[in-house]
Protein backbone atom coordinates (compact mmCIF):
# COMPACT_ATOMS: atom_id res chain seq x y z
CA UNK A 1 1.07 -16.16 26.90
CA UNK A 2 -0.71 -13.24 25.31
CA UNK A 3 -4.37 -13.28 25.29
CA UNK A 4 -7.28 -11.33 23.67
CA UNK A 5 -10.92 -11.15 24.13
CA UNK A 6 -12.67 -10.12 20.52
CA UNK A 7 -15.82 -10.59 20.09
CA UNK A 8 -16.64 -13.39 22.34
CA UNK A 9 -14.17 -15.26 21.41
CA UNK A 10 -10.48 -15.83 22.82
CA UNK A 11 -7.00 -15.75 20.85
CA UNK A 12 -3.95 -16.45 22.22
CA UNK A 13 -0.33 -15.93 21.31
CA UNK A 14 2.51 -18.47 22.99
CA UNK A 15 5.16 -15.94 22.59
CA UNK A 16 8.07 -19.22 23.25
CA UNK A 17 6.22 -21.24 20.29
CA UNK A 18 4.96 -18.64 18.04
CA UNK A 19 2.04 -20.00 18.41
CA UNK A 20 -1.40 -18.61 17.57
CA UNK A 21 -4.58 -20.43 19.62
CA UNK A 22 -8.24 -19.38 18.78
CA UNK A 23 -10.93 -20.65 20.73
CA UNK A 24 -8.06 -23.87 22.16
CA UNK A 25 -7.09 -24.69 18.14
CA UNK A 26 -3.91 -23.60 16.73
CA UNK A 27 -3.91 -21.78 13.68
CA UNK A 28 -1.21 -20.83 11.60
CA UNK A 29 0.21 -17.46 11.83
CA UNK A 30 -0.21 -15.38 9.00
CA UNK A 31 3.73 -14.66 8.25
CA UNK A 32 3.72 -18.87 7.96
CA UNK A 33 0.67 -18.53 5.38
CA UNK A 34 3.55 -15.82 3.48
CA UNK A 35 6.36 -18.28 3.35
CA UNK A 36 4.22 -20.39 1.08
CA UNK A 37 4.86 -18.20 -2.09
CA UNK A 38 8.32 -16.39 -0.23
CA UNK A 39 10.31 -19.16 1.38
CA UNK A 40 12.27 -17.89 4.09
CA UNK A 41 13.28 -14.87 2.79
CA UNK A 42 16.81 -14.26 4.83
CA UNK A 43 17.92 -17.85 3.63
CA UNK A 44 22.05 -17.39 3.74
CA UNK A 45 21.78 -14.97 5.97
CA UNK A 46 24.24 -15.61 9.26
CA UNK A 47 22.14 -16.02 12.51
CA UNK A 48 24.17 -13.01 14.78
CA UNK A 49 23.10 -10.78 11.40
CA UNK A 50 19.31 -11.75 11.28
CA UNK A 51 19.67 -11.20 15.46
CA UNK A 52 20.91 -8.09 15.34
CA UNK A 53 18.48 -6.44 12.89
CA UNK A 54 15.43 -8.09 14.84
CA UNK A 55 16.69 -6.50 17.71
CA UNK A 56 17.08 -3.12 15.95
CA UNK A 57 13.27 -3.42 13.85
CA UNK A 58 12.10 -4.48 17.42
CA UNK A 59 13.48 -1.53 19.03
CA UNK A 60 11.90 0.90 16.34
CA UNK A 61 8.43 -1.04 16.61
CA UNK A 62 8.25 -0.90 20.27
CA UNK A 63 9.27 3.38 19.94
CA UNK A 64 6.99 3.93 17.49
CA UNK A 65 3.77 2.20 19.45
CA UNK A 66 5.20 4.23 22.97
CA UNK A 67 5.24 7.43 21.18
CA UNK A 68 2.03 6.73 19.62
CA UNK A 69 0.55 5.43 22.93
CA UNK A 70 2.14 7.55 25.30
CA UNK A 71 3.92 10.14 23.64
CA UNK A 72 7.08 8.75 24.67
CA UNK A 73 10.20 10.44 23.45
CA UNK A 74 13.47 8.20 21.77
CA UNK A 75 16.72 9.42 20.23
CA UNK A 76 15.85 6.81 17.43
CA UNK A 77 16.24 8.16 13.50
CA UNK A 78 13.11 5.88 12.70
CA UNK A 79 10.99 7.49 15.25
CA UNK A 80 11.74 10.78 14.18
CA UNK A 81 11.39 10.04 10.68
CA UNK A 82 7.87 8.41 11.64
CA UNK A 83 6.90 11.61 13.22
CA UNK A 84 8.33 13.14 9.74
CA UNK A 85 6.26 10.88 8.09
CA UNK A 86 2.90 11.66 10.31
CA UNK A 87 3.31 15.79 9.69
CA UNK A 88 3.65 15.54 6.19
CA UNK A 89 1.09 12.77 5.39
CA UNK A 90 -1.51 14.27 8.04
CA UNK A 91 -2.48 10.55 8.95
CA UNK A 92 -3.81 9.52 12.36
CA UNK A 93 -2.52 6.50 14.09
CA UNK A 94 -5.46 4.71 15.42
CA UNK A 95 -4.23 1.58 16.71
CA UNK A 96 -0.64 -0.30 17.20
CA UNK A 97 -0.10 -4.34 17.16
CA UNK A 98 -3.33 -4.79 16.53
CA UNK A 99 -4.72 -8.75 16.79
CA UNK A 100 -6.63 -10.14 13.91
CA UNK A 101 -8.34 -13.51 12.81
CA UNK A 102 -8.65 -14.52 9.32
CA UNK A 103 -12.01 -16.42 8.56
CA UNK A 104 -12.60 -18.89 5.30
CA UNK A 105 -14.65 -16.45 3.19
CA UNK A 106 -17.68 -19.12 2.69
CA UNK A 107 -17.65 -20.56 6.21
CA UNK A 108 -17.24 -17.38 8.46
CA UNK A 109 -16.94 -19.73 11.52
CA UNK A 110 -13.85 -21.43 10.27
CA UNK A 111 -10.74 -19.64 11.47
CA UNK A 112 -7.62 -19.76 8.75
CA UNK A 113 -4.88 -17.71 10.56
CA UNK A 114 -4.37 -14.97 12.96
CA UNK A 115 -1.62 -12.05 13.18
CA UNK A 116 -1.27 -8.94 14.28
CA UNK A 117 -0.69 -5.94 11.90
CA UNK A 118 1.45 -3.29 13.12
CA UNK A 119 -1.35 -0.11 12.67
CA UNK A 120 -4.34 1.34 11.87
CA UNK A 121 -4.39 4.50 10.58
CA UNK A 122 -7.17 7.25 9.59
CA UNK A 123 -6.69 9.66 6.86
CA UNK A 124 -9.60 12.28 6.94
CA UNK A 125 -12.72 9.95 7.31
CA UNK A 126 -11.41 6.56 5.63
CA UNK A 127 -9.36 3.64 7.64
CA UNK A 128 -6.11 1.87 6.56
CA UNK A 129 -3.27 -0.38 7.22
CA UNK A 130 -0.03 -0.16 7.42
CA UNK A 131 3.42 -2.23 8.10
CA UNK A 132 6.13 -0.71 9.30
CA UNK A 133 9.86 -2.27 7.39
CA UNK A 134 13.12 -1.54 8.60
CA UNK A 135 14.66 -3.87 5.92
CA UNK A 136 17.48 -2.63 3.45
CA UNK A 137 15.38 -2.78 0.68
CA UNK A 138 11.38 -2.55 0.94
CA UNK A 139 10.40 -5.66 -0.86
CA UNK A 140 6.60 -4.30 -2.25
CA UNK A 141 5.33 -7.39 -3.64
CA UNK A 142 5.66 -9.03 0.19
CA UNK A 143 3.92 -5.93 1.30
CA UNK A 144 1.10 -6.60 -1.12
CA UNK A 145 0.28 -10.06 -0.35
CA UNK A 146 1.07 -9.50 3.64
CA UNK A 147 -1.24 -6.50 4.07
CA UNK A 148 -4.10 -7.63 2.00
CA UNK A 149 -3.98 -10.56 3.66
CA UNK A 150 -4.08 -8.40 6.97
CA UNK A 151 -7.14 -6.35 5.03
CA UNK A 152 -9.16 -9.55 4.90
CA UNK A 153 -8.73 -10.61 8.86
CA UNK A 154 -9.08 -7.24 10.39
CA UNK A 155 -12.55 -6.53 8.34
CA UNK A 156 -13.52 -10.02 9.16
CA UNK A 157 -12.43 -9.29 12.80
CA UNK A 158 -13.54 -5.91 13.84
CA UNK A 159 -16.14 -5.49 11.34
CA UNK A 160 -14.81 -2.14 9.61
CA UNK A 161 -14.04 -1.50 6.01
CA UNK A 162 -10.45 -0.78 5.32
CA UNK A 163 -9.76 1.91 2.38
CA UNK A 164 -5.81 2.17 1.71
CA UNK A 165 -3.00 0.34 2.48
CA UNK A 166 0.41 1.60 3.22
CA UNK A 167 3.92 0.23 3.82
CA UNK A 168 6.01 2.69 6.25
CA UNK A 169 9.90 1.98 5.45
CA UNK A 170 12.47 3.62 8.15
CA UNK A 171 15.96 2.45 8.25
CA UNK A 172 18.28 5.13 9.57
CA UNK A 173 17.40 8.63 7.35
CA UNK A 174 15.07 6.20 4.72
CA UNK A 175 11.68 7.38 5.24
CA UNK A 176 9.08 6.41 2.88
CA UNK A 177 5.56 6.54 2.95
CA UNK A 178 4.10 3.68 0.45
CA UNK A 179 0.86 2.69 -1.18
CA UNK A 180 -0.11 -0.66 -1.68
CA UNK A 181 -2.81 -1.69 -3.80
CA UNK A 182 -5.76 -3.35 -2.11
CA UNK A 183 -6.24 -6.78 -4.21
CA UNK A 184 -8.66 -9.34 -2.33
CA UNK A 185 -7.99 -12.07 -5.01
CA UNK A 186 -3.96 -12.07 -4.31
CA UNK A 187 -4.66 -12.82 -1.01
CA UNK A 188 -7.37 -15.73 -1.52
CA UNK A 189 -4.78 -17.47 -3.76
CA UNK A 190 -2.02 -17.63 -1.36
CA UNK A 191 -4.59 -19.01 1.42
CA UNK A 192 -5.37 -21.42 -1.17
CA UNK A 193 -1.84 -22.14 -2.10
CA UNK A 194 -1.12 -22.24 1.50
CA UNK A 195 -3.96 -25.62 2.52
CA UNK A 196 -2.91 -27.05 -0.82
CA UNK A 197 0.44 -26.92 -0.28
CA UNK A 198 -0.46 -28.75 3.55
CA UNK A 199 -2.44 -31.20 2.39
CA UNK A 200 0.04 -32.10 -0.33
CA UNK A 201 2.87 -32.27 2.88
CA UNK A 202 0.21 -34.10 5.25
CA UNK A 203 -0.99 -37.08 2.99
CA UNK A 204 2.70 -37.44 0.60
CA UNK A 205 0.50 -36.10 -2.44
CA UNK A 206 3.22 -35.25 -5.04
């Protein structure tokens, strides 16, 4: 069990379920809050193949945030490719795997969701986001609704205004440095999708 102190309050993560807990309530994660408009988006998809490349985005994650933290050294393409990436760009990794909460937006008490978003980044003065993909394709439009939906929570959370948005995609030599629009309003209608779509499951509303 993972657990974070932010602002007073306590979130937890129950790495075996998945699980996020804020305050002793479980809250749905995020990436659940995503398969409302996506489905499950590695549907026919054998089980050792979805294994093996969550073992492999894992392994690039968990280099990226050493070499970040630590300076930490790996024989990985992706991490050299990040470091490509870092040169040419001239951003500044802030923070990696970074805990957030998302709040409703009229009841700031109510908790929604948590997550955690892979980095923060600076780029001269202003802040941003970004998600790093090892997928064969980088799918945009999941980008878009996943990190304005991580926009949201971490301004909620930490209390500091995000600027840009970026989606990082490595995958052996790929190395891509993308923008993503901010769009507050794509976000609001999946959360709303998302309680819809549960209260339609919870009470057989169809």
């Amino acid at each position: 069990m993972e657990k974070w102190e932010i602002s007073g309050f306590t979130l937890e993560f129950d790495d075996t379920t998945h699980t996020y807990i804020y305050e002793g309530v479980i809250v749905p994660s995020i990436t659940q809050m995503l398969k409302v408009k996506f489905g499950n988006k590695y549907d026919g998809i054998s089980r050792a193949t979805l294994e093996n490349a969550a073992a492999k985005g894992t392994a690039v994650h968990e280099a990226i945030e050493r070499f970040c933290k630590y300076g930490e050294e790996s024989e990985l393409k992706e991490l050299r490719n990040f470091k490509f990436l870092q040169k040419h760009y001239g951003f500044e990794v802030k923070a990696n795997e970074i805990p957030v909460i998302l709040f409703h937006r009229e009841y700031p008490d109510l908790p929604l969701a948590a997550g955690r978003l892979d980095l923060v980044l600076a780029d001269g003065d202003k802040l941003g986001l970004a998600d790093i993909k090892r997928t064969a394709t980088l799918d945009k439009n999941y980008l878009a609704y996943q990190l304005n939906l991580y926009r949201i929570a971490y301004m909620q959370t930490y209390s500091e205004k995000i600027e840009f948005l970026k989606g990082i995609h490595l995958r052996d030599d790929t190395r891509k440095y993308v923008n993503i629009p901010i769009n507050e309003d794509i976000a609001w209608e999946l959360v709303d999708s998302y309680f819809i779509n549960k209260f339609t499951e919870e009470n057989n509303v169809y």
